[in-house]
C-alpha atoms as a PDB file:
ATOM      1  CA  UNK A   1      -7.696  34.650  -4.078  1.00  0.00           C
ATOM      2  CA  UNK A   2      -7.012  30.683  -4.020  1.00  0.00           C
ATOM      3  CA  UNK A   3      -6.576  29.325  -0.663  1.00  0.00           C
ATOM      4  CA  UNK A   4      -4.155  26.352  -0.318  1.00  0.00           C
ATOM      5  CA  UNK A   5      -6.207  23.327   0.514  1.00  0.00           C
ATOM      6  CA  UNK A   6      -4.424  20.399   2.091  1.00  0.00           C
ATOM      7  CA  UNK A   7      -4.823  16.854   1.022  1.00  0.00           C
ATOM      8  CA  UNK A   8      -4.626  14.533   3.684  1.00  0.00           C
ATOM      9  CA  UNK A   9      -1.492  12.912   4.172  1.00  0.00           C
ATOM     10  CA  UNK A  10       0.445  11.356   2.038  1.00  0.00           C
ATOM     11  CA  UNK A  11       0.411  14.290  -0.595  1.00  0.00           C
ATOM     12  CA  UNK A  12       2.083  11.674  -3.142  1.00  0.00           C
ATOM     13  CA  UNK A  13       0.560   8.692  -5.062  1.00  0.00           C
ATOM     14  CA  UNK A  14       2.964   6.146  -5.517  1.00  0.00           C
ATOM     15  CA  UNK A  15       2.894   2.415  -6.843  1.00  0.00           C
ATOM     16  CA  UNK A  16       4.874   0.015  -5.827  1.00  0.00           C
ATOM     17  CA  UNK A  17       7.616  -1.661  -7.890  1.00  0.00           C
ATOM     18  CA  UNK A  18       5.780  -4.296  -9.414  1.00  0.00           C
ATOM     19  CA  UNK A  19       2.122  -2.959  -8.841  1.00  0.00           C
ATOM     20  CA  UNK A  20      -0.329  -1.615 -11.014  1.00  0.00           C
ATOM     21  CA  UNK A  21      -2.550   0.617  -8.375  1.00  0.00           C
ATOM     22  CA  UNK A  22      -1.304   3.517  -6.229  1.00  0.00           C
ATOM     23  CA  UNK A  23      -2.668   4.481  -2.562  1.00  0.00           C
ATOM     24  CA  UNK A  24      -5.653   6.698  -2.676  1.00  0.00           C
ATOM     25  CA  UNK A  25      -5.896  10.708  -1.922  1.00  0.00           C
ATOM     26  CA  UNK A  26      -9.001  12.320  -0.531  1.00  0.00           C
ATOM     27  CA  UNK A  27      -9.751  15.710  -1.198  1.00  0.00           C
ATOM     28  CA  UNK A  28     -13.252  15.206   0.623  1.00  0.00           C
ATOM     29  CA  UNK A  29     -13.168  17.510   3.004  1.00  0.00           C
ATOM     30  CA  UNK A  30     -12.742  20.579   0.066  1.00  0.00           C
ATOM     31  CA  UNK A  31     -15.154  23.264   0.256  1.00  0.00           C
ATOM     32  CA  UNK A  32     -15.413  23.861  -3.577  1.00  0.00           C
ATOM     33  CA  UNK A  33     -13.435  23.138  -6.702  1.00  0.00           C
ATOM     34  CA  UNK A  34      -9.780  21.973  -6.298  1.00  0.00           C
ATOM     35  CA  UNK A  35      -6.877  22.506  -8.616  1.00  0.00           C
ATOM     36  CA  UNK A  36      -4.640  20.004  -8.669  1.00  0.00           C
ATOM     37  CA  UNK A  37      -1.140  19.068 -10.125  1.00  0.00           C
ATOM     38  CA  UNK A  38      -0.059  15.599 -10.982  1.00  0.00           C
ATOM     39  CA  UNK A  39       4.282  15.539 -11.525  1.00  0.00           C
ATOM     40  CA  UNK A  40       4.868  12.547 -13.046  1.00  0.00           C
ATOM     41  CA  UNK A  41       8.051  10.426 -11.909  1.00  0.00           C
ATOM     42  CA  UNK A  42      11.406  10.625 -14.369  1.00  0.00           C
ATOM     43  CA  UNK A  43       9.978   6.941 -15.996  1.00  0.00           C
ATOM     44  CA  UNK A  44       7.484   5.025 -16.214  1.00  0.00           C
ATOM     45  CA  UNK A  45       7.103   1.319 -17.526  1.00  0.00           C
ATOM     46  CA  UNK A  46       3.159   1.701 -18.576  1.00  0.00           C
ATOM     47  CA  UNK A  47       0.846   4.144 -19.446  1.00  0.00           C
ATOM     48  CA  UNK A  48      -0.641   5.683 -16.193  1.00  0.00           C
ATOM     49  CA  UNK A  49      -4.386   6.842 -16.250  1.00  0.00           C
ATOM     50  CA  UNK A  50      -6.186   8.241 -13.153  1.00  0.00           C
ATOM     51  CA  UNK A  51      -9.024   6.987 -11.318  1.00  0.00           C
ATOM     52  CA  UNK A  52     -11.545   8.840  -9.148  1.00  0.00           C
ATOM     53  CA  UNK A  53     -14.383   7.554  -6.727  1.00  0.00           C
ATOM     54  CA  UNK A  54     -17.103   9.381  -4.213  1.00  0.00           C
ATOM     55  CA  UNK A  55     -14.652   8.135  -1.220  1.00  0.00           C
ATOM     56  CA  UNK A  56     -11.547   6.792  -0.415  1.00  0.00           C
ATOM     57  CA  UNK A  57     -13.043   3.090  -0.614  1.00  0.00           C
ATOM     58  CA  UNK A  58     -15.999   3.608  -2.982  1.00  0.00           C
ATOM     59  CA  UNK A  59     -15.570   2.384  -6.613  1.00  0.00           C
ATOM     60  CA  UNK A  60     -12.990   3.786  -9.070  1.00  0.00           C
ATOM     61  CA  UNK A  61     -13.503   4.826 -12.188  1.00  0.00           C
ATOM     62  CA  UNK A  62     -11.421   6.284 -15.106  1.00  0.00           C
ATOM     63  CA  UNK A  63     -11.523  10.377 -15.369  1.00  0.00           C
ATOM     64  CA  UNK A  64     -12.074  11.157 -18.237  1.00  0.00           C
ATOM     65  CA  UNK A  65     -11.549  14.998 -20.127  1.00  0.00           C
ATOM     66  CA  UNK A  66     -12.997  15.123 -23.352  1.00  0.00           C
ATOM     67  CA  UNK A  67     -14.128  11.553 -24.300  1.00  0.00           C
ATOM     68  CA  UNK A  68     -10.500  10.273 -23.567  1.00  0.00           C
ATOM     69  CA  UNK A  69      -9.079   8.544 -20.405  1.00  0.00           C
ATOM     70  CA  UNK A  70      -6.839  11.098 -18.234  1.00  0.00           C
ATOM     71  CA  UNK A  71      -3.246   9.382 -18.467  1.00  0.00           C
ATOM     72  CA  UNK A  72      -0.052  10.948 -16.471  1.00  0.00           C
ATOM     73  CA  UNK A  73       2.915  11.240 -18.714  1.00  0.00           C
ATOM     74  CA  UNK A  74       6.530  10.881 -17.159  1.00  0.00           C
ATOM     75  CA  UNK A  75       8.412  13.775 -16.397  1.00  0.00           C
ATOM     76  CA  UNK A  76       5.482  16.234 -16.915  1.00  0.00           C
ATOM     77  CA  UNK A  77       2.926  17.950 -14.845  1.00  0.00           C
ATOM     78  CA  UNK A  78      -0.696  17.254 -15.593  1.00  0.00           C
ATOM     79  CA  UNK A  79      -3.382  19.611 -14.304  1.00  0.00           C
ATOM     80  CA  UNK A  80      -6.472  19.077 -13.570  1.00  0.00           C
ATOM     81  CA  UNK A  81      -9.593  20.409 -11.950  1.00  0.00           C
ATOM     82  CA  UNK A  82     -11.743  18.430  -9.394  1.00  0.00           C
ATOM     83  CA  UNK A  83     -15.318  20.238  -9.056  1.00  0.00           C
ATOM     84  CA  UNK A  84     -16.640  17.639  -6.658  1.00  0.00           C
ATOM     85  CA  UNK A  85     -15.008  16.027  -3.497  1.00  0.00           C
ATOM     86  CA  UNK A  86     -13.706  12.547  -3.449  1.00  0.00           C
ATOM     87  CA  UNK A  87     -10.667  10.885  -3.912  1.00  0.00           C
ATOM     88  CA  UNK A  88      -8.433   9.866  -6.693  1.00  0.00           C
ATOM     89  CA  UNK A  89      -5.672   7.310  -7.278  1.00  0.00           C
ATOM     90  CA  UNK A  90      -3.576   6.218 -10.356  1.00  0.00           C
ATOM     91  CA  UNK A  91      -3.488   2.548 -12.123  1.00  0.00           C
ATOM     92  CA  UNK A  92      -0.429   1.477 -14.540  1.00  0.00           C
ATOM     93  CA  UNK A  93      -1.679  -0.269 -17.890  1.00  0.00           C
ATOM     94  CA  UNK A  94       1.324  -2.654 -16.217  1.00  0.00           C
ATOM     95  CA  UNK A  95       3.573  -3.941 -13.862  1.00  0.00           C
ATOM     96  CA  UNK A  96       5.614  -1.081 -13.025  1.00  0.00           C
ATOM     97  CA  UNK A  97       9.678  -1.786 -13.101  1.00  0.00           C
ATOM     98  CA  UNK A  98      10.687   0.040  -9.564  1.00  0.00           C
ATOM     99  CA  UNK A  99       8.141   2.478  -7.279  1.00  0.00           C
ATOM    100  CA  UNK A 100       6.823   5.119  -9.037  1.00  0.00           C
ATOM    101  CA  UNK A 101       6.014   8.768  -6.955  1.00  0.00           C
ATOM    102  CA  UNK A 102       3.716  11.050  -8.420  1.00  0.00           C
ATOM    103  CA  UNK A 103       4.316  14.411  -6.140  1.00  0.00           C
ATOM    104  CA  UNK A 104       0.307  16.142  -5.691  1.00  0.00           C
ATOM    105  CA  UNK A 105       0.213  19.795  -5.468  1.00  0.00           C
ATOM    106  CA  UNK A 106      -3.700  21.408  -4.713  1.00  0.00           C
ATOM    107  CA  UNK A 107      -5.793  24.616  -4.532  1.00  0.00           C
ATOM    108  CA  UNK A 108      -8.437  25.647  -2.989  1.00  0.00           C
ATOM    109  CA  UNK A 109     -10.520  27.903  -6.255  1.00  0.00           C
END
């Protein structure tokens, strides 16, 4: 059975009206493969992609699933499954037109 596995705080990724780049999440301290759920915000002013990196301030780099860039549609839940620890934050193609919150939902597999 899954055990819920807490992300350290803030459990949503958010960029700022204006901004390109949200905060960062670390799921480094996972023992194991996490699940997690991306719910994108009601709009969005750019396509959103996510990033992930080794640490919270190593270097970021585009996820990819298949030979294609992960992107986070509005309105929609993406999921995705992390089989390493590290961290992971979200970039806009653009300026964003008002603050944008992602809500994060993990497991523990």
């Amino acid at each position: 059975m899954a055990t819920l596995f807490a992300f350290k705080a803030p459990s949503t990724l958010t960029i700022a009206n204006g901004g390109t780049t949200s905060n960062v999440i670390s799921f480094a301290e996972a023992r194991g493969p996490v699940a997690i759920l991306i719910i994108g915000p009601a709009a969005l002013t750019a396509a959103v992609t996510l990033q992930v990196a080794t640490t919270e301030t190593g270097t970021f780099v585009p996820l990819q699933s298949g030979g294609s860039d992960i992107t986070i549609p509005a309105a929609k839940g993406t999921q995705i499954t992390m089989s390493t620890p590290g961290a992971m934050r979200l970039v806009s193609a653009g300026a964003e037109g008002a603050e944008r919150v992602f809500g994060i939902l993990g497991n523990s597999l």
